[in-house]
C-alpha atoms as a PDB file:
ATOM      1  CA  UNK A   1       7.464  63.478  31.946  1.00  0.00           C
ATOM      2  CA  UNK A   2       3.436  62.291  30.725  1.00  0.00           C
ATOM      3  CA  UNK A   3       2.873  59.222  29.383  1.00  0.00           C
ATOM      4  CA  UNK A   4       2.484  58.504  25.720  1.00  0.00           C
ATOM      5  CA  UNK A   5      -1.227  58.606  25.549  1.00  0.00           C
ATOM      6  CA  UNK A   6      -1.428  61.564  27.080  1.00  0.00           C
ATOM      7  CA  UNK A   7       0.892  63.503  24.530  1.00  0.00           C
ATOM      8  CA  UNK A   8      -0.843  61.599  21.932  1.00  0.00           C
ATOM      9  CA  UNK A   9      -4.466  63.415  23.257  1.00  0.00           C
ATOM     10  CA  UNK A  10      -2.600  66.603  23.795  1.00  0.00           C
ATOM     11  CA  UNK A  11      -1.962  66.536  19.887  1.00  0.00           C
ATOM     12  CA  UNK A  12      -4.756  65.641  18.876  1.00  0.00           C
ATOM     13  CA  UNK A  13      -6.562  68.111  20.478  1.00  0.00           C
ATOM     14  CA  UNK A  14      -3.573  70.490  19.172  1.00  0.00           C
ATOM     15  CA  UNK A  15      -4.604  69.620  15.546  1.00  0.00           C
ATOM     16  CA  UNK A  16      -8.628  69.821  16.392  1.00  0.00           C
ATOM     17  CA  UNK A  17      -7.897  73.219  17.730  1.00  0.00           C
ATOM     18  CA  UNK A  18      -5.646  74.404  14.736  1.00  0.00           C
ATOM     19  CA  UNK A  19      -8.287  73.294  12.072  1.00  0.00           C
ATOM     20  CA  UNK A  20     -10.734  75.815  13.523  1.00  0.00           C
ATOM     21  CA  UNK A  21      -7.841  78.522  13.824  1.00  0.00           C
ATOM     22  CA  UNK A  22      -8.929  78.344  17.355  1.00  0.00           C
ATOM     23  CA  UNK A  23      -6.555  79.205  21.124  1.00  0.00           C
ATOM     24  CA  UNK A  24      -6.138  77.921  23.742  1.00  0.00           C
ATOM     25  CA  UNK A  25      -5.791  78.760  27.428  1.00  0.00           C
ATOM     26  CA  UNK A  26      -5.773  77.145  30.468  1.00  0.00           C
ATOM     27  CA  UNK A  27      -6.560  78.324  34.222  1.00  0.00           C
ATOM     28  CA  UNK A  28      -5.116  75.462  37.136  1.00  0.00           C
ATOM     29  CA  UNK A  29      -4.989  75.363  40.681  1.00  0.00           C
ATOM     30  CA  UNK A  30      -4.975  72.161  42.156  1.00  0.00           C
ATOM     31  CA  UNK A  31      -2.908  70.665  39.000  1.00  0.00           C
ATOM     32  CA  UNK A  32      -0.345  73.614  39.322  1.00  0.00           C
ATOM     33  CA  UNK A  33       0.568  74.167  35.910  1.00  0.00           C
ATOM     34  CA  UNK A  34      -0.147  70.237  34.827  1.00  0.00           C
ATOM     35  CA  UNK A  35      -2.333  71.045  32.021  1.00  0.00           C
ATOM     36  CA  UNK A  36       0.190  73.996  30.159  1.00  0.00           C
ATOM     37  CA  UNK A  37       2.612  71.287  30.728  1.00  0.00           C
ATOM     38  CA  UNK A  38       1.529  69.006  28.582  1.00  0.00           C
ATOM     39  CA  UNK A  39       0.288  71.309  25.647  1.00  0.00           C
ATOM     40  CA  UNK A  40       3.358  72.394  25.525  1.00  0.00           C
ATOM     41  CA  UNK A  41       5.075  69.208  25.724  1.00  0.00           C
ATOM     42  CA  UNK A  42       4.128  69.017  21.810  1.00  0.00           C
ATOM     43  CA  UNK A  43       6.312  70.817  19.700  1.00  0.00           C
ATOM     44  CA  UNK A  44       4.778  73.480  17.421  1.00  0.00           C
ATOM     45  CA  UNK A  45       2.225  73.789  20.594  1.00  0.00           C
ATOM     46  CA  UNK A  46       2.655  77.914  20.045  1.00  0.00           C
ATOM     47  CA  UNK A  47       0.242  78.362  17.462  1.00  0.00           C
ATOM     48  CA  UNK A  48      -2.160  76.996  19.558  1.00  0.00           C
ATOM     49  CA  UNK A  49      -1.035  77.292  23.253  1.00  0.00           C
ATOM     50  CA  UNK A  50      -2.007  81.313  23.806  1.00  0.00           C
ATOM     51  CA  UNK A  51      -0.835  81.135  27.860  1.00  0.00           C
ATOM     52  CA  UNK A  52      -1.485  79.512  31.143  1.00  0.00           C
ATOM     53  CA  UNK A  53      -2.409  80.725  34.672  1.00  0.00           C
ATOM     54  CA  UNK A  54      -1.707  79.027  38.079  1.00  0.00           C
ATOM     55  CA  UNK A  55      -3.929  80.610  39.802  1.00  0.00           C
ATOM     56  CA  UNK A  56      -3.245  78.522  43.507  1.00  0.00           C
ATOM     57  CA  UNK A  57      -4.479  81.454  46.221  1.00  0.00           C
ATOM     58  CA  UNK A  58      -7.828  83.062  45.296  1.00  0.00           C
ATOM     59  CA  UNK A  59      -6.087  86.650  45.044  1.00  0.00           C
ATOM     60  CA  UNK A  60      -4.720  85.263  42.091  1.00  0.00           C
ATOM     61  CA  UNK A  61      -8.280  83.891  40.724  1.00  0.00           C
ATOM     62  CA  UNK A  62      -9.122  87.151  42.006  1.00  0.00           C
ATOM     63  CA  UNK A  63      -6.759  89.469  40.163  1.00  0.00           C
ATOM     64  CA  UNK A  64      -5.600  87.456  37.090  1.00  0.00           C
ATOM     65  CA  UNK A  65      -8.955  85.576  36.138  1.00  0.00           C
ATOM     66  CA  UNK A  66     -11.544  88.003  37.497  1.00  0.00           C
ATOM     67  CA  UNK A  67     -13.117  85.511  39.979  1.00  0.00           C
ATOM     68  CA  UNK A  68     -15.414  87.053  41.715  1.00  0.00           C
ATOM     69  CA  UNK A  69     -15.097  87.682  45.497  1.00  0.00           C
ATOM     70  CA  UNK A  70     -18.417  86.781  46.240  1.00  0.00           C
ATOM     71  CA  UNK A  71     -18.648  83.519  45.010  1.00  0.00           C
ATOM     72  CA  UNK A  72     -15.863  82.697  46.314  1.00  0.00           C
ATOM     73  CA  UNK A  73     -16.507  83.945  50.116  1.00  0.00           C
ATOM     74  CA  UNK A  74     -20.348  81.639  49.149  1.00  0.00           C
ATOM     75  CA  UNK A  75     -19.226  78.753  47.181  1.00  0.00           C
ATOM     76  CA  UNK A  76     -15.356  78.289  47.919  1.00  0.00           C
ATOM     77  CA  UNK A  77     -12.538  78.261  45.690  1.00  0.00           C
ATOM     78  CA  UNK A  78     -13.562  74.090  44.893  1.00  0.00           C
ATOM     79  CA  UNK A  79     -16.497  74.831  43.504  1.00  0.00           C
ATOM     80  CA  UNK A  80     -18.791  74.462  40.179  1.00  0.00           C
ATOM     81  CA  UNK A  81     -19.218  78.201  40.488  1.00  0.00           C
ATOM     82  CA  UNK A  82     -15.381  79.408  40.488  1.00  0.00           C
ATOM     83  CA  UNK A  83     -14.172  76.666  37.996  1.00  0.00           C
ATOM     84  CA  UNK A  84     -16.678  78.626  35.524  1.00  0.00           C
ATOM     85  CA  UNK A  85     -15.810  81.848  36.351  1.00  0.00           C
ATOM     86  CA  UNK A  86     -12.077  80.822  36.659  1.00  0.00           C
ATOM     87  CA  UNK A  87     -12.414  79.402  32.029  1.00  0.00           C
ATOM     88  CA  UNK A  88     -14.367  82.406  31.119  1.00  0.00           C
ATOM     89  CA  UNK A  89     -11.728  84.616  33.137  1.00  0.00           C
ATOM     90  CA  UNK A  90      -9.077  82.811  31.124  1.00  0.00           C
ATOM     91  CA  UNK A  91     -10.836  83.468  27.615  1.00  0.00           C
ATOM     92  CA  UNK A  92     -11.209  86.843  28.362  1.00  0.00           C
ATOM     93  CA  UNK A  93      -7.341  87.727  29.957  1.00  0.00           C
ATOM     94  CA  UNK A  94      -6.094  86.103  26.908  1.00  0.00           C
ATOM     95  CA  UNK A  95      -6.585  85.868  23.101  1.00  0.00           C
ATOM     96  CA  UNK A  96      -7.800  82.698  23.983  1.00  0.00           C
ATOM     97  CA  UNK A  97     -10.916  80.706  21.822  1.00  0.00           C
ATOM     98  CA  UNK A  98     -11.448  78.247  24.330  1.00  0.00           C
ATOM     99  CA  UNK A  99     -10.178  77.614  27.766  1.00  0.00           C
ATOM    100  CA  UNK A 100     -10.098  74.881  30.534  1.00  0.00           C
ATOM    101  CA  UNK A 101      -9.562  75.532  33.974  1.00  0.00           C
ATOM    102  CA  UNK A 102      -9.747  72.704  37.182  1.00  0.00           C
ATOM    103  CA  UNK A 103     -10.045  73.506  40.709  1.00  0.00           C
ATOM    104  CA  UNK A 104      -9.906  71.376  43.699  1.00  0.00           C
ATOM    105  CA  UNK A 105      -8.649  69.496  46.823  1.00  0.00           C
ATOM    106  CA  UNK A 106      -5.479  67.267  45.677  1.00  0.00           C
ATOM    107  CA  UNK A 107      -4.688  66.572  49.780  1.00  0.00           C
ATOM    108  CA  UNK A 108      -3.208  64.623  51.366  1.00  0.00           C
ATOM    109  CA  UNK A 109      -5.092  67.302  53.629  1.00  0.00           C
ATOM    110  CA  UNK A 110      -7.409  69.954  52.982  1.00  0.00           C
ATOM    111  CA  UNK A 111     -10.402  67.838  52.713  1.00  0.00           C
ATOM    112  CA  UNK A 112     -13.716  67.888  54.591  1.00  0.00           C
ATOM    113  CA  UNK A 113     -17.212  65.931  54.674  1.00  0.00           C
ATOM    114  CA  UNK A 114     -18.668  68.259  52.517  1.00  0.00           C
ATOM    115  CA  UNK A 115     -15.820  68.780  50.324  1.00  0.00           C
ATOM    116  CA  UNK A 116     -13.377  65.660  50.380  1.00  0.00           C
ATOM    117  CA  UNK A 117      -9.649  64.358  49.450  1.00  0.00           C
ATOM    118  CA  UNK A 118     -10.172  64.222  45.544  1.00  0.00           C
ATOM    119  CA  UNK A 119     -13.084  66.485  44.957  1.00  0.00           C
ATOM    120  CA  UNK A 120     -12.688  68.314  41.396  1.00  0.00           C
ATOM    121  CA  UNK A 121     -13.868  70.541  39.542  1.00  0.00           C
ATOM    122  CA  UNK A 122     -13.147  71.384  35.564  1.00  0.00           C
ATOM    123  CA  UNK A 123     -14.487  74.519  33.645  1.00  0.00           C
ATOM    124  CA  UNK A 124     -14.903  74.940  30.316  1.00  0.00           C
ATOM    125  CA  UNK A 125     -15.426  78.282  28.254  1.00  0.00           C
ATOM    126  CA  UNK A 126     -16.103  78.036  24.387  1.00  0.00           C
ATOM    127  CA  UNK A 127     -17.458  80.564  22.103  1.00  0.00           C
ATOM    128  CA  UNK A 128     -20.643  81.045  22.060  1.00  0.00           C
ATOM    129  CA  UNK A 129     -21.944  78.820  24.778  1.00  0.00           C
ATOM    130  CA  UNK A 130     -22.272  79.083  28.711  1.00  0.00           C
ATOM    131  CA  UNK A 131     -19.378  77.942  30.226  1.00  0.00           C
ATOM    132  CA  UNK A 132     -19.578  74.236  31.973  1.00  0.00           C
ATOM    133  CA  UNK A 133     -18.458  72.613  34.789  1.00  0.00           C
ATOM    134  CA  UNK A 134     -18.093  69.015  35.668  1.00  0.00           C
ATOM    135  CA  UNK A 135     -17.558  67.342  39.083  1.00  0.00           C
ATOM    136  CA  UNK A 136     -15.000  64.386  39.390  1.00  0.00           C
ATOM    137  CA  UNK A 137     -15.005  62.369  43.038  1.00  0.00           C
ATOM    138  CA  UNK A 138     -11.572  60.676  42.594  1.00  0.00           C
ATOM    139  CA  UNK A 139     -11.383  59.779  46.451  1.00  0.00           C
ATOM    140  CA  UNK A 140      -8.118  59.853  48.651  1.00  0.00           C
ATOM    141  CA  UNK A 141      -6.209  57.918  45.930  1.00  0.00           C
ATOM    142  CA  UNK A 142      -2.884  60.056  46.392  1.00  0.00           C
ATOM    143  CA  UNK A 143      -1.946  63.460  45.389  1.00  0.00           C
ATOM    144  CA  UNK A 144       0.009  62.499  42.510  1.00  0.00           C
ATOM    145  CA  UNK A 145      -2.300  60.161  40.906  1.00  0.00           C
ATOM    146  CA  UNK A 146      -5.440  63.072  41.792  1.00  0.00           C
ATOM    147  CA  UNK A 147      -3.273  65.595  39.642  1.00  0.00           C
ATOM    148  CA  UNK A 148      -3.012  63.097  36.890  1.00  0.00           C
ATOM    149  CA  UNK A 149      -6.362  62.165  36.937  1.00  0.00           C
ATOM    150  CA  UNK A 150      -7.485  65.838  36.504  1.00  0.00           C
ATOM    151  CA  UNK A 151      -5.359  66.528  33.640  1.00  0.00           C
ATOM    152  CA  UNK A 152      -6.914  63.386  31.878  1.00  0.00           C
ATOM    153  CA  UNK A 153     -10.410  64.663  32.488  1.00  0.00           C
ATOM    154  CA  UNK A 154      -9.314  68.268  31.810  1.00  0.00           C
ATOM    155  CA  UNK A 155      -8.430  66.623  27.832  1.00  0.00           C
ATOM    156  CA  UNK A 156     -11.364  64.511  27.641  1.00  0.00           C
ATOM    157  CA  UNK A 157     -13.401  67.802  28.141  1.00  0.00           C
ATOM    158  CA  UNK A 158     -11.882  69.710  25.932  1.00  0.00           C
ATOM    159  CA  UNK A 159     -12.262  67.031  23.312  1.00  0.00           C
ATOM    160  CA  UNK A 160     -15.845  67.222  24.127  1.00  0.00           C
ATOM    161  CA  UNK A 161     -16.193  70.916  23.661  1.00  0.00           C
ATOM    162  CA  UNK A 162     -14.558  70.570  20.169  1.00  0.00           C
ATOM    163  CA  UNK A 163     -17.147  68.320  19.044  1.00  0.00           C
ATOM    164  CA  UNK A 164     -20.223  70.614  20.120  1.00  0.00           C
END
């Protein structure tokens, strides 16, 4: 189902998170589940895997993650702002240490000028720090290859926040 290097990262970050004692969970909409997926791919993922939300519709960020209404009726659901709120919504409905989350427009519609075909955006929520988000600009290179994209970048972050 992923490709070898991307089990391979998914381990490694297992192991990472396991030498701190740490959890995990993860918050997706635009990946649908991509990101839980692959964690738990790995076998013996359970001691580190604590649970994953799709949260696709923002009554779900709404009532699962705690999203707030506001920023989503002022930013939009692709947005720095909700992929924040959506991770620290995640740490806090879950026994979670740290948790990702990604938000955005996968198309092959749904885009706009301001907000096109590709826009992401991945949270991050760790203890003891604000929670992050970073933008990713894929363009209008498919939806498939948008999804896999974001679940790359959704690793590569959380290896970062295990080094800080």
């Amino acid at each position: 189902m992923f490709d070898a290097d991307l089990i391979s990262t998914a381990e490694r970050l297992l192991a990472a998170m396991r030498t701190r004692a740490w959890r995990l969970a993860t918050a997706e909409s635009c990946t649908g589940g991509l990101i839980a997926a692959l964690f738990t791919e790995v076998a013996g993922a359970s001691d580190v895997f604590e649970r994953g939300f799709v949260t696709y519709s923002n009554a779900a960020k709404i009532g699962l993650l705690d999203v707030d209404f506001e920023t989503l009726r002022h930013h939009g659901a692709v947005s720095p702002e909700v992929a924040r709120e959506m991770a620290v919504g995640a740490r806090r409905a879950s026994a979670a240490d740290i948790a990702v989350s990604v938000t955005g427009i996968a198309g092959p519609g749904g885009g706009s000028a301001e907000k096109p075909v590709g826009l992401v955006y991945i949270g991050l929520a760790t203890p003891g720090k604000p929670p992050q988000s970073h933008e990713f600009r894929f363009g209008d290179i498919g939806r498939a290859a948008i999804r896999e994209r974001t679940v790359a970048e959704a690793l590569e972050i959380l290896r970062q926040g295990l080094e800080t």
